[in-house]
C-alpha atoms as a PDB file:
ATOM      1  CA  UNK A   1     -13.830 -22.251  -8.580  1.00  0.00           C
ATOM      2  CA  UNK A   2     -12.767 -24.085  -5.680  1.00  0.00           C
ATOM      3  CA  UNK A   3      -9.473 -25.378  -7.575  1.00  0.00           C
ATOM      4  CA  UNK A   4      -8.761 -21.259  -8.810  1.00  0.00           C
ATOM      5  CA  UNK A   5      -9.140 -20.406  -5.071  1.00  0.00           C
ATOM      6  CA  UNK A   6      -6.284 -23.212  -4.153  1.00  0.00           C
ATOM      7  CA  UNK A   7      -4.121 -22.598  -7.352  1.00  0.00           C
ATOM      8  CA  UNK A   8      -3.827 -18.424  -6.072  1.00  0.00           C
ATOM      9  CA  UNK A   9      -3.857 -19.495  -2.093  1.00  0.00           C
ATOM     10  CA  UNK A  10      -0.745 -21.329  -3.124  1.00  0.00           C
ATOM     11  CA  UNK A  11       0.683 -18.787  -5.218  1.00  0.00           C
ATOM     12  CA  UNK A  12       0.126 -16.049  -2.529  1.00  0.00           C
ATOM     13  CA  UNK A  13       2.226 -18.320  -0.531  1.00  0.00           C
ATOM     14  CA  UNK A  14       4.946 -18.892  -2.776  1.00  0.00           C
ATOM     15  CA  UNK A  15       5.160 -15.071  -2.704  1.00  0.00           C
ATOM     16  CA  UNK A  16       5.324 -14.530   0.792  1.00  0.00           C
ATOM     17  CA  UNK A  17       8.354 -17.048   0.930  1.00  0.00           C
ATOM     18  CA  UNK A  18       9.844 -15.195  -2.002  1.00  0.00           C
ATOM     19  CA  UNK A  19       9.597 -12.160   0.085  1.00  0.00           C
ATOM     20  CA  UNK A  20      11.070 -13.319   3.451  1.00  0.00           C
ATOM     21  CA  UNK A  21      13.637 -15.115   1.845  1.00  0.00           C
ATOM     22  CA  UNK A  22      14.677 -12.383  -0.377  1.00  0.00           C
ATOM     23  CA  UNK A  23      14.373  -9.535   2.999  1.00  0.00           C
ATOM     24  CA  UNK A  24      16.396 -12.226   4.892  1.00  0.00           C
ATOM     25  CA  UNK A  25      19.297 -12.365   2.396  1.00  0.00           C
ATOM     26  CA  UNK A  26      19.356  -8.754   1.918  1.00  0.00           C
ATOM     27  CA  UNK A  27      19.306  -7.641   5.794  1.00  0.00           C
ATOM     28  CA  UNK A  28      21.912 -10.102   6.272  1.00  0.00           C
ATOM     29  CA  UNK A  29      24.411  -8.293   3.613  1.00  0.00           C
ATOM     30  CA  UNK A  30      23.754  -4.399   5.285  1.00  0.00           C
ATOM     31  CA  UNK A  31      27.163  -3.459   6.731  1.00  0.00           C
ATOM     32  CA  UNK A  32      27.277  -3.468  10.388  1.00  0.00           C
ATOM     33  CA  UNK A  33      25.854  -5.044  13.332  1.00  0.00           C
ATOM     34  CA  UNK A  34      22.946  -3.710  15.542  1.00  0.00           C
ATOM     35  CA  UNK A  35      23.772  -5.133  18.114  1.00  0.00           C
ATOM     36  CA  UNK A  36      27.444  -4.232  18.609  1.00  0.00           C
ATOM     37  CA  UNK A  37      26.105  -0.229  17.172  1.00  0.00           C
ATOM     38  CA  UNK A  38      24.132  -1.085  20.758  1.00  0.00           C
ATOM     39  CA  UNK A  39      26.069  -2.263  22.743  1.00  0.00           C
ATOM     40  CA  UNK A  40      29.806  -1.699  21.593  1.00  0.00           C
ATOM     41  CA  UNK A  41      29.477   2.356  23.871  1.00  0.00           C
ATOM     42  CA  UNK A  42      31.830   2.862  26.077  1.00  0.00           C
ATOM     43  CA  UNK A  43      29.262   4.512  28.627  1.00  0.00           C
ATOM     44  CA  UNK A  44      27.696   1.081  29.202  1.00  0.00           C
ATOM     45  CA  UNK A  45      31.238  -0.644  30.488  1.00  0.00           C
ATOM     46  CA  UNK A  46      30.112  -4.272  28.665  1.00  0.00           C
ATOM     47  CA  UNK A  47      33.357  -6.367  27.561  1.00  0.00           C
ATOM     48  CA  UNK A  48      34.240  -8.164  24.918  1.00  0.00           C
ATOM     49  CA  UNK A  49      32.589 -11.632  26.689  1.00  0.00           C
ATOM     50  CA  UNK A  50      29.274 -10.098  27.607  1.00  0.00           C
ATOM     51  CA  UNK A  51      28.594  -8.888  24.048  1.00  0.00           C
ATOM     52  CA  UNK A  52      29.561 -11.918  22.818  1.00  0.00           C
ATOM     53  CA  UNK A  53      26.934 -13.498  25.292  1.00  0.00           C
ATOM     54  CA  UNK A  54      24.184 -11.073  24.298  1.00  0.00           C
ATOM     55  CA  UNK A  55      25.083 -12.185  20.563  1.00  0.00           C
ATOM     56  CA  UNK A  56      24.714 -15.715  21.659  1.00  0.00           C
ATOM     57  CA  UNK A  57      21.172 -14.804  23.322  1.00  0.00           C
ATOM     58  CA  UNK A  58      19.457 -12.773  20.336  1.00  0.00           C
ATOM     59  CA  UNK A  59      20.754 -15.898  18.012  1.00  0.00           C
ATOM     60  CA  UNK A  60      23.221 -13.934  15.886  1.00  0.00           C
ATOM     61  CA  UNK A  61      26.402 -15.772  16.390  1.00  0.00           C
ATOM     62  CA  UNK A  62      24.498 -18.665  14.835  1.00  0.00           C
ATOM     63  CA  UNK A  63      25.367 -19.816  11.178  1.00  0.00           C
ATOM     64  CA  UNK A  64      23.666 -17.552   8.399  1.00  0.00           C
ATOM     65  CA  UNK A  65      21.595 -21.025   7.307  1.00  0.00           C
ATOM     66  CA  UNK A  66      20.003 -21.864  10.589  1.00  0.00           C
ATOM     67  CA  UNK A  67      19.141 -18.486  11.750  1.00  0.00           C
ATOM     68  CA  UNK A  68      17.233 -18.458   7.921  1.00  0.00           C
ATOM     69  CA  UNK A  69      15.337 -21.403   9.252  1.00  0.00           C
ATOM     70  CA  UNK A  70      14.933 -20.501  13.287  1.00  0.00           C
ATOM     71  CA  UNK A  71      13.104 -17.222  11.559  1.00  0.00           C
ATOM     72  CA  UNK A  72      11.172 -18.639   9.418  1.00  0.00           C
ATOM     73  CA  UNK A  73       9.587 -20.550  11.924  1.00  0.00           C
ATOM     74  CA  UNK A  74       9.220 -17.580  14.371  1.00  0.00           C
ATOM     75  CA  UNK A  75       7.272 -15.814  11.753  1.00  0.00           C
ATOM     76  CA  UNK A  76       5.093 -19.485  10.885  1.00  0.00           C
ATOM     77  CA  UNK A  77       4.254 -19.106  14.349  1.00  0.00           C
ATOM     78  CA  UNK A  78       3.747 -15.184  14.687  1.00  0.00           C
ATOM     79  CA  UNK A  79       7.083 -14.420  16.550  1.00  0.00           C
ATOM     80  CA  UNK A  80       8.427 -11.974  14.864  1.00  0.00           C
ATOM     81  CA  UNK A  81      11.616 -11.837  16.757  1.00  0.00           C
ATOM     82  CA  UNK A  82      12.776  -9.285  20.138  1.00  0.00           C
ATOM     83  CA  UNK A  83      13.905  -5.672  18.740  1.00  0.00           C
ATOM     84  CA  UNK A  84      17.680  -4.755  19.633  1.00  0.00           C
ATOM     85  CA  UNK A  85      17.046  -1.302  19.793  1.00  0.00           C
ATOM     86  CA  UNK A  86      13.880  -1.484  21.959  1.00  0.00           C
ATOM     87  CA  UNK A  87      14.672  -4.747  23.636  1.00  0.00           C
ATOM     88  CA  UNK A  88      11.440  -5.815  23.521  1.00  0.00           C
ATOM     89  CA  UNK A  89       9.235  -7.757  21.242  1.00  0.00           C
ATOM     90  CA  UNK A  90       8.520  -6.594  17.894  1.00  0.00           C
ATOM     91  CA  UNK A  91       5.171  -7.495  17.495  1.00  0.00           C
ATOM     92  CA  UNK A  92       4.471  -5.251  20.106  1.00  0.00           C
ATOM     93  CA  UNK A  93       5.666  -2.186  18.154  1.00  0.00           C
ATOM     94  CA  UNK A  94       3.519  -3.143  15.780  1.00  0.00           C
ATOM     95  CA  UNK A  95       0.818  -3.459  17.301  1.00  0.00           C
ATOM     96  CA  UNK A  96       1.152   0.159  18.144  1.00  0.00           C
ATOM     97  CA  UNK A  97       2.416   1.837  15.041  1.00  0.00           C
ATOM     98  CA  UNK A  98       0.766  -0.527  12.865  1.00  0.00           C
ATOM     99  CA  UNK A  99      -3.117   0.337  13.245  1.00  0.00           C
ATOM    100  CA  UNK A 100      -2.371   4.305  12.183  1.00  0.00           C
ATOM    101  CA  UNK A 101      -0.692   3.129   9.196  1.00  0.00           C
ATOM    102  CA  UNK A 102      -3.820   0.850   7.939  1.00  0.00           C
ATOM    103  CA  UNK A 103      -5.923   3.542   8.479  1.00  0.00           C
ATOM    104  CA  UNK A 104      -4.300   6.210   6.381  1.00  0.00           C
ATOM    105  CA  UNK A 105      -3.874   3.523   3.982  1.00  0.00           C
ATOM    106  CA  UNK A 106      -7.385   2.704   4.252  1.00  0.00           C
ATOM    107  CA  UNK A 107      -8.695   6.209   4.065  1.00  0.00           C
ATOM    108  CA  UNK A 108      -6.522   7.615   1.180  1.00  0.00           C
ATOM    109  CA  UNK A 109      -7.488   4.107  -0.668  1.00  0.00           C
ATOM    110  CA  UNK A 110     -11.096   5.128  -0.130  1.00  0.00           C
ATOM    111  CA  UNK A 111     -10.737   8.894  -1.625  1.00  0.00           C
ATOM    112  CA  UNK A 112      -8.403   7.747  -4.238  1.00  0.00           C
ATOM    113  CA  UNK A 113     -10.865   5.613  -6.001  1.00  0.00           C
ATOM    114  CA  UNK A 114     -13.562   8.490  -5.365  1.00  0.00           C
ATOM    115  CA  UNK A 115     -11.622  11.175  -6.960  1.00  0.00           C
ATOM    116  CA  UNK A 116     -10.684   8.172 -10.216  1.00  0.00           C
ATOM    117  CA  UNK A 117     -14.590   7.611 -10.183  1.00  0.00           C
ATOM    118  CA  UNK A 118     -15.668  11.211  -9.971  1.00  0.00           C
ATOM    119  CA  UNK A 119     -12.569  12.360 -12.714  1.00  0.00           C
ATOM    120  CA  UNK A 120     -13.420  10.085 -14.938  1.00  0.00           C
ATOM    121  CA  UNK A 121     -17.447  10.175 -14.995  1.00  0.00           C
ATOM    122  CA  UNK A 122     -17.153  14.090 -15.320  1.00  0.00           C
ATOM    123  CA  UNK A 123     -14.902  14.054 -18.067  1.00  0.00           C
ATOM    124  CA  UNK A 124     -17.646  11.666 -19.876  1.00  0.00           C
ATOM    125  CA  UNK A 125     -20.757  13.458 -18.943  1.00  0.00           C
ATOM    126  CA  UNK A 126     -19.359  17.067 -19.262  1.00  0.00           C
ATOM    127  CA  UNK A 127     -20.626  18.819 -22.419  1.00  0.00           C
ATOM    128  CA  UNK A 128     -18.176  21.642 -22.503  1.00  0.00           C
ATOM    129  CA  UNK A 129     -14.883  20.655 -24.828  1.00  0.00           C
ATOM    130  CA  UNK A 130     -12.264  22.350 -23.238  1.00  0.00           C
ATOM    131  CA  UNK A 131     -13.281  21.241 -19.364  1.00  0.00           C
ATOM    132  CA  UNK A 132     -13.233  17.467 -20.724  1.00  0.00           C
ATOM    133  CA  UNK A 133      -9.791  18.500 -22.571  1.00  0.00           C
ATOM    134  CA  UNK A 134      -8.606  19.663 -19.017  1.00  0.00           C
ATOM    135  CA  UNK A 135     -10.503  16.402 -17.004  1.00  0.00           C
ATOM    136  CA  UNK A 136      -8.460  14.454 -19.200  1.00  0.00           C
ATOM    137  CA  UNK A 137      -4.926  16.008 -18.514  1.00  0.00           C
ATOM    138  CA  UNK A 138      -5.192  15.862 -14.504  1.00  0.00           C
ATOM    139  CA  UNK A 139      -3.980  12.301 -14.120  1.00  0.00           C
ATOM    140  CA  UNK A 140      -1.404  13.034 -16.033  1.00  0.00           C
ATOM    141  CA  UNK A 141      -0.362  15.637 -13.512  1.00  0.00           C
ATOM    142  CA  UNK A 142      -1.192  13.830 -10.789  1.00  0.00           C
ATOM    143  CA  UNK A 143       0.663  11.070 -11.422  1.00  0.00           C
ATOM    144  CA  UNK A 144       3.486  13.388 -11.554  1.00  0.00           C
ATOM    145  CA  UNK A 145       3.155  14.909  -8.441  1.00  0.00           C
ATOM    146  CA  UNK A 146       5.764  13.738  -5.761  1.00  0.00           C
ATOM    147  CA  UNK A 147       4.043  12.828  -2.597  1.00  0.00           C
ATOM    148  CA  UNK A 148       6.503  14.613  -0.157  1.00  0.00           C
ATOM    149  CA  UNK A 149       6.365  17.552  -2.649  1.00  0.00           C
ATOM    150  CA  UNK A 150       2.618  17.810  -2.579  1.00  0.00           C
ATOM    151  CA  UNK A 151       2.586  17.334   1.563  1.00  0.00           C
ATOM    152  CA  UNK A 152       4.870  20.447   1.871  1.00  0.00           C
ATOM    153  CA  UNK A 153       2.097  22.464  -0.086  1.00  0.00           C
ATOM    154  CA  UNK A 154      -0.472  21.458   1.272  1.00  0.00           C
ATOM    155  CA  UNK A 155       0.624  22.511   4.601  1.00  0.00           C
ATOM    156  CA  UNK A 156       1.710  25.882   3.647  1.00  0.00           C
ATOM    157  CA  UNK A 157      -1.649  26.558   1.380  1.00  0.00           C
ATOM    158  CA  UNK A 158      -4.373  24.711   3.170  1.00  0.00           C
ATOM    159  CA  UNK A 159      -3.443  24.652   6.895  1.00  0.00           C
ATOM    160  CA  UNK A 160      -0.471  27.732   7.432  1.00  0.00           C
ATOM    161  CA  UNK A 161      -2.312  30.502   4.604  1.00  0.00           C
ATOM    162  CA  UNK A 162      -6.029  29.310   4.434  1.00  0.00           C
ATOM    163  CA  UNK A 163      -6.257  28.129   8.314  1.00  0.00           C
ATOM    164  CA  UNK A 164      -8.735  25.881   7.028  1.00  0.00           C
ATOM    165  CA  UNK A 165      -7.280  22.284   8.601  1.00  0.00           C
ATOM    166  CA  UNK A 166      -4.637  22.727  11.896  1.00  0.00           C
ATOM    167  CA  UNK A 167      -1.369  20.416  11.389  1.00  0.00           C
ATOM    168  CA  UNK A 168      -0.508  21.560  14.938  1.00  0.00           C
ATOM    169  CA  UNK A 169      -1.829  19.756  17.454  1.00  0.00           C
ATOM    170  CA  UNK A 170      -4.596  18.670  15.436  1.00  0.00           C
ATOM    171  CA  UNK A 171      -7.729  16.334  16.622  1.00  0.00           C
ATOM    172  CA  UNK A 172      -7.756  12.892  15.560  1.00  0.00           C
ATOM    173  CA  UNK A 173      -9.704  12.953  12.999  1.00  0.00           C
ATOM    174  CA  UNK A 174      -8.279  17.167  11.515  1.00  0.00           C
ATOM    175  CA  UNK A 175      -4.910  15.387  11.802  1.00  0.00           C
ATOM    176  CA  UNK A 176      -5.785  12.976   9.104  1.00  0.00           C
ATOM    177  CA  UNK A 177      -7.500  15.366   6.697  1.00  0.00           C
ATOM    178  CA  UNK A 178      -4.300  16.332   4.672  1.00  0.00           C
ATOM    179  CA  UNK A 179      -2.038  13.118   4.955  1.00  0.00           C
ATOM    180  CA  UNK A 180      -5.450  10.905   2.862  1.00  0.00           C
ATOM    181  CA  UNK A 181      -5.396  14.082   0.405  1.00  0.00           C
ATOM    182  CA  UNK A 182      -1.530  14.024  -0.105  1.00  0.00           C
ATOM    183  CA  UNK A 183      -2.141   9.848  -0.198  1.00  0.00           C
ATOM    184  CA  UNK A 184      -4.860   9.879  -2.317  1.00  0.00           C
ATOM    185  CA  UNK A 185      -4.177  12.086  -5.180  1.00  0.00           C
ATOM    186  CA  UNK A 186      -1.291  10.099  -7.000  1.00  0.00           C
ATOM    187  CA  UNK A 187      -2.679   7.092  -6.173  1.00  0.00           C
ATOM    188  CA  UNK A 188      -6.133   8.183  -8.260  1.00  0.00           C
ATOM    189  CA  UNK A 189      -3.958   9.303 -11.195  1.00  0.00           C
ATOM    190  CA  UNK A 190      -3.538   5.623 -12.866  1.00  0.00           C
ATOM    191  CA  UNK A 191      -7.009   4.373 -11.737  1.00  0.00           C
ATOM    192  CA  UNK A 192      -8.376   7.713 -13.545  1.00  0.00           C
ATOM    193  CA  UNK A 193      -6.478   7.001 -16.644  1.00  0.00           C
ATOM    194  CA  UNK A 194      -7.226   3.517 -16.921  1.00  0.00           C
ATOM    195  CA  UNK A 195     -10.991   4.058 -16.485  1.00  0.00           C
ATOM    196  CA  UNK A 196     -10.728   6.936 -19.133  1.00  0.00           C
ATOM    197  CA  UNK A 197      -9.149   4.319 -21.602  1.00  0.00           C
ATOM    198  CA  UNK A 198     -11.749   1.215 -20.651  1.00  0.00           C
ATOM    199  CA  UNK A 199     -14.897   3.545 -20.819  1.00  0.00           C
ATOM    200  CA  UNK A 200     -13.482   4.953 -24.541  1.00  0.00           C
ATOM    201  CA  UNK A 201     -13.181   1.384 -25.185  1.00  0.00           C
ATOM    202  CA  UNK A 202     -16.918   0.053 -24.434  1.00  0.00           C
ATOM    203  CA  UNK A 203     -18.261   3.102 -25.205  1.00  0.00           C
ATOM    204  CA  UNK A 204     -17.320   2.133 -28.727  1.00  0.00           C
ATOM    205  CA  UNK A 205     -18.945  -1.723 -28.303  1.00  0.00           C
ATOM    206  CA  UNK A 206     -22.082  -2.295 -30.363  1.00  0.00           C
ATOM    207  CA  UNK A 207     -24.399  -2.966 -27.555  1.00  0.00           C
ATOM    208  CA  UNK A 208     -23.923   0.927 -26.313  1.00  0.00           C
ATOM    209  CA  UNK A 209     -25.029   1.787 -29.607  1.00  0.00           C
ATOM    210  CA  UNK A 210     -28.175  -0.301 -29.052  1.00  0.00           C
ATOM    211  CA  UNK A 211     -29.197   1.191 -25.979  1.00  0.00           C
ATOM    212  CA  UNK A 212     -28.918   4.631 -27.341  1.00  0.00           C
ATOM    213  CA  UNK A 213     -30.792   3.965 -30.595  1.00  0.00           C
ATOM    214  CA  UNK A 214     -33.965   2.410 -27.947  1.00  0.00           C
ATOM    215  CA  UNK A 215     -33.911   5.729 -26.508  1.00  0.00           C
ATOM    216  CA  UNK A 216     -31.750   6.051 -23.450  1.00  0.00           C
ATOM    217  CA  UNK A 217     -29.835   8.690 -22.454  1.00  0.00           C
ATOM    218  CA  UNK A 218     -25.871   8.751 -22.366  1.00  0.00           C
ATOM    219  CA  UNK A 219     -25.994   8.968 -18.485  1.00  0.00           C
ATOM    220  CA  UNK A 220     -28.133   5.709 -17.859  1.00  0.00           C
ATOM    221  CA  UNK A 221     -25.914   4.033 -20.380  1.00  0.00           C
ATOM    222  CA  UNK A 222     -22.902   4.693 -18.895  1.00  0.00           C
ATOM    223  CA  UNK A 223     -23.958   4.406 -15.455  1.00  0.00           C
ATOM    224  CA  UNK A 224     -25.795   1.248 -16.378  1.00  0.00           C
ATOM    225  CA  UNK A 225     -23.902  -0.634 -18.786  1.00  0.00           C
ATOM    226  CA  UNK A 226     -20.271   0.794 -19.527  1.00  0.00           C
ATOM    227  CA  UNK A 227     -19.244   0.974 -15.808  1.00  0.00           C
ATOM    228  CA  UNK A 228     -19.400  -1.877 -15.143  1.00  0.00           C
ATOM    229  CA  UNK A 229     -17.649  -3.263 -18.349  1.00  0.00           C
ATOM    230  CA  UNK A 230     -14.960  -0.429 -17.674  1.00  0.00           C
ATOM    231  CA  UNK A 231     -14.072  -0.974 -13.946  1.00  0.00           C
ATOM    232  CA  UNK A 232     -13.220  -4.639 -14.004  1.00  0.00           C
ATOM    233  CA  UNK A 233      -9.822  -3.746 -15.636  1.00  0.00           C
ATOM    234  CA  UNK A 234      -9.376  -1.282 -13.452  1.00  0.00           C
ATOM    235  CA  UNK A 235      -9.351  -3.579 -10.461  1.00  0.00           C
ATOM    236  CA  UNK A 236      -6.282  -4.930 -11.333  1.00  0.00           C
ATOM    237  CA  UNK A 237      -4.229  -1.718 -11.398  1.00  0.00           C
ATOM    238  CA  UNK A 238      -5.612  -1.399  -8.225  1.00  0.00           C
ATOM    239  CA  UNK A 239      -4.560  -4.059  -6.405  1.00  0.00           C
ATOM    240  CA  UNK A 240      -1.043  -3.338  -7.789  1.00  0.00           C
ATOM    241  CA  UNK A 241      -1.307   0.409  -6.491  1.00  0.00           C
ATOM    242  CA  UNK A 242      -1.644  -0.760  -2.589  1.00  0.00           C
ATOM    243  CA  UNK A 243       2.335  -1.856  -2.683  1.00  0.00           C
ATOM    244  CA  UNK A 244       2.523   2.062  -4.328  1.00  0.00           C
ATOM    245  CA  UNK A 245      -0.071   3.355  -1.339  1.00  0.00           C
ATOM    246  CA  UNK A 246       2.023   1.521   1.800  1.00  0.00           C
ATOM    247  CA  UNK A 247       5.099   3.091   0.811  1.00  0.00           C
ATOM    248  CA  UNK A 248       3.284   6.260  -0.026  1.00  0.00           C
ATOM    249  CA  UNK A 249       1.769   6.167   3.371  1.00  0.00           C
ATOM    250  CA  UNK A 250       5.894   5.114   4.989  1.00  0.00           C
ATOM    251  CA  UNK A 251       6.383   9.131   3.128  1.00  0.00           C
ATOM    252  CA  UNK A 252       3.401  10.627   4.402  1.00  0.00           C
ATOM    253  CA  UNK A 253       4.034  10.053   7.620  1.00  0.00           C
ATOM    254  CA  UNK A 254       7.225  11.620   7.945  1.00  0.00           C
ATOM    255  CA  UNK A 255       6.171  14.345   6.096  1.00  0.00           C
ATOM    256  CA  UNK A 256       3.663  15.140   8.805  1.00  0.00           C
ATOM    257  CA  UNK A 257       5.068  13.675  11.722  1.00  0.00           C
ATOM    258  CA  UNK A 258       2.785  10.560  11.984  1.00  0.00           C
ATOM    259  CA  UNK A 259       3.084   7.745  14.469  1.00  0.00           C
ATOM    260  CA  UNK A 260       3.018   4.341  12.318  1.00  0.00           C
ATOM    261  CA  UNK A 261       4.844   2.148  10.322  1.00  0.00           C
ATOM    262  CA  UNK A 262       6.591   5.276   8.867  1.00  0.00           C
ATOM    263  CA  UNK A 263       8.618   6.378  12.021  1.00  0.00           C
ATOM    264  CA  UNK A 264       9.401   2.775  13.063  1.00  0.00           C
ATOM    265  CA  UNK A 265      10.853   2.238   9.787  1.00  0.00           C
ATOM    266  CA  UNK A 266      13.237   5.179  10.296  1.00  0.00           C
ATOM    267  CA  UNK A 267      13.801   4.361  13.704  1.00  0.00           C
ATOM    268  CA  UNK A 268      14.629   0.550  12.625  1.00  0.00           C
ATOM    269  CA  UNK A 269      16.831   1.726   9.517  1.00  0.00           C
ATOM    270  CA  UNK A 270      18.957   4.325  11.546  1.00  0.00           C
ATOM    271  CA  UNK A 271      19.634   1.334  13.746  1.00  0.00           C
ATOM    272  CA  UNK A 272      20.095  -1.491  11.474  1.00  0.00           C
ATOM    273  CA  UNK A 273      17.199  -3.433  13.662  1.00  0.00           C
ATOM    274  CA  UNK A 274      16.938  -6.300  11.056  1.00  0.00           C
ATOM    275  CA  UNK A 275      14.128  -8.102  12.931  1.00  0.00           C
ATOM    276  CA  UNK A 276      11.702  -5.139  12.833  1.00  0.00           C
ATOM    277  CA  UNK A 277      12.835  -4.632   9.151  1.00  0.00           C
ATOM    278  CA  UNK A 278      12.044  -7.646   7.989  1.00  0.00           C
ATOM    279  CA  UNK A 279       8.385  -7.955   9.829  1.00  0.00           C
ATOM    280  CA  UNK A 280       7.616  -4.721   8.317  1.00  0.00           C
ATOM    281  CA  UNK A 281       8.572  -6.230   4.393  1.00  0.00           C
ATOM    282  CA  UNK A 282       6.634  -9.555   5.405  1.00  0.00           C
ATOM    283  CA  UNK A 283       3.552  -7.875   6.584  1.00  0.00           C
ATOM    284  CA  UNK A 284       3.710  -5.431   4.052  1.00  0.00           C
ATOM    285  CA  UNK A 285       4.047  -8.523   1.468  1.00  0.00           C
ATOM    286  CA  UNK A 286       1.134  -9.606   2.906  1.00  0.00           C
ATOM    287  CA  UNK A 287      -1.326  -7.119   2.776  1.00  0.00           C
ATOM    288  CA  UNK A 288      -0.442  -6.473  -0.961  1.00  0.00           C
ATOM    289  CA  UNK A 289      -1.020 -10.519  -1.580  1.00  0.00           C
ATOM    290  CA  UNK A 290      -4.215 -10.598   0.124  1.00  0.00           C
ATOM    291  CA  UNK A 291      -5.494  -7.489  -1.882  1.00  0.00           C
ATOM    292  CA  UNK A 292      -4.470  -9.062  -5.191  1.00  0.00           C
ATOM    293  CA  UNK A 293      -5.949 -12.300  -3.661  1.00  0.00           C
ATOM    294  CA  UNK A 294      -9.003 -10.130  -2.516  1.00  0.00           C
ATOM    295  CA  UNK A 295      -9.248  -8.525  -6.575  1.00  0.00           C
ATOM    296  CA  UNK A 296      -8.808 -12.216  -8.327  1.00  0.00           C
ATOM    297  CA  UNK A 297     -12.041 -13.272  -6.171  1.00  0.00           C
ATOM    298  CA  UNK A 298     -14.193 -10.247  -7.159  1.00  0.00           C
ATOM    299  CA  UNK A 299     -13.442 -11.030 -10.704  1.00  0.00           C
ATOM    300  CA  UNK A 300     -15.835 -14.038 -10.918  1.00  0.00           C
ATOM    301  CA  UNK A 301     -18.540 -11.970  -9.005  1.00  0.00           C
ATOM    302  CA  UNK A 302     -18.564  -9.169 -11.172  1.00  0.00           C
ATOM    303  CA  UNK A 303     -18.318 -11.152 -14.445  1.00  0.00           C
ATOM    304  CA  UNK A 304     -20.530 -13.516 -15.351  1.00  0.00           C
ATOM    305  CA  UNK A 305     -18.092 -15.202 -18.825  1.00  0.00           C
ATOM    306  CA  UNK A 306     -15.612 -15.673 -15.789  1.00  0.00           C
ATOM    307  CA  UNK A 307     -17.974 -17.965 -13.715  1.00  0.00           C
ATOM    308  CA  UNK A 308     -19.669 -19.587 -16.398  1.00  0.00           C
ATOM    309  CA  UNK A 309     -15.436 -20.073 -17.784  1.00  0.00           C
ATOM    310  CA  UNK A 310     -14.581 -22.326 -14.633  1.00  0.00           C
ATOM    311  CA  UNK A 311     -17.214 -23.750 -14.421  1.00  0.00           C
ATOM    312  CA  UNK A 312     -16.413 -25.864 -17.546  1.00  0.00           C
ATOM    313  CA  UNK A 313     -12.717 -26.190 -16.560  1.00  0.00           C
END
């Protein structure tokens, strides 16, 4: 166990290189410069020397090669760099704009795997042949949906028509209603469909056909035994889906007007700010290695072949 832990620990790492490096080479080919889109206005009467100094101060008149290297140990350190825009820190920005973001994410993580868990166990347990026919078909449309597309409606059905949640001026709470719902629904569309296809599949294993034959009911069986068999592969989907979720939440936000990662994205893309760019891909990187991370570990716990596996390795 101990050497799975390290083997994944380093591979998460490896990944999070992968992912500065590759942000770092990118950012560094985008046409332009922020700081001369800054500072090259005539209103602020700087010449040609004092730009040049304010290059030298924010490190970019440096070779590409060792301003790869000054950065990466910045972020080792957790200095993420100074914003040009903002002229201040970027950790600070995140610090503010970050916290909303996790919680949406959070939130419309929570309800998507509620609606997969309640789609799927209806379409089993339902006795009626065309409302299972119809459970089945709504990840396919779900998965479908566009999330801007689906944020539009729901604020002309549910908030403008129905008056049932306020998207103007909402409380802190109201204003998160829609933006989870919006989050959540395509997000439960491939953990739906992959439970439907793993609970067909142990539904069909012999031991399900032992516990029936002893007398149990279909709902104790498959609440009791093929759950737990089905979900396990449905963990993995999952932890892929929370890349899909952060840059569904990024849409979300501007969709509604949010304050989080979303707007400071815009804010940092309209202004080629490279250093708040490139925190946002590494911390994003992050959070979707230490879910995977996070979904490796469960495995063992869930499983029992998996512990009893490495513990002969």
């Amino acid at each position: 166990m101990a050497r799975h832990l390290l083997s994944r620990a380093g591979q998460a790492l490896l990944v999070l290189w992968a992912a500065f490096t590759a942000s770092f080479v990118l950012l560094q080919f985008l046409p332009g410069d922020a700081i001369l889109i800054k500072f090259l206005n005539p209103d602020l009467g700087l010449g040609p020397q004092e730009i040049a100094d304010i290059r030298a101060a924010y490190g970019a008149d440096s070779p590409a090669w060792r301003q790869y290297l000054h950065t990466l140990g910045n972020f080792l350190t957790g200095d993420f760099g100074y914003s040009v825009q903002s002229g201040v820190p970027v950790r600070h920005g995140l610090a503010v704009n970050l916290p909303p973001t996790l919680r949406l994410a959070a939130l419309g993580f929570a309800l998507a795997l509620l609606l997969a868990l309640a789609l799927s166990f209806a379409a089993q347990l339902t006795r009626l042949g065309w409302l299972r026919s119809l459970l089945r078909t709504l990840p396919s449309l779900f998965i479908s949906v566009p999330v801007f597309w689906l944020g539009i409606m729901l604020i002309q059905v549910v908030s403008f028509r129905l008056g049932w949640v306020p998207v103007i001026n909402p409380g802190p709470w109201e204003g998160l209603v829609l933006p989870t719902l919006t989050l959540a629904v395509p997000i439960s569309a491939p953990l739906a469909q992959v439970l439907l296809r793993n609970i067909d599949a142990v539904r069909a294993q012999p031991f399900v056909a032992v516990a029936r034959a002893k007398g149990a009911s279909w709902r104790w069986v498959l609440l009791h035994h093929v759950a737990r068999n089905a979900v396990l592969p449905a963990l993995t989907i999952a932890g892929v889906l929370f890349g899909e979720l952060l840059g569904g939440a990024v849409v979300t936000e501007a969709v509604f007007g949010l304050n989080g990662l979303g707007s400071l994205t815009q804010q940092a893309v309209s202004s080629q700010d490279t250093a708040v760019l490139q925190a946002i891909v590494v911390i994003s990187a992050t959070a979707f290695v230490l879910i995977n991370l996070a979904v490796d570990l469960l495995y063992p716990l869930l499983d029992p072949r998996l512990r009893h596996r490495s513990a002969f390795k």
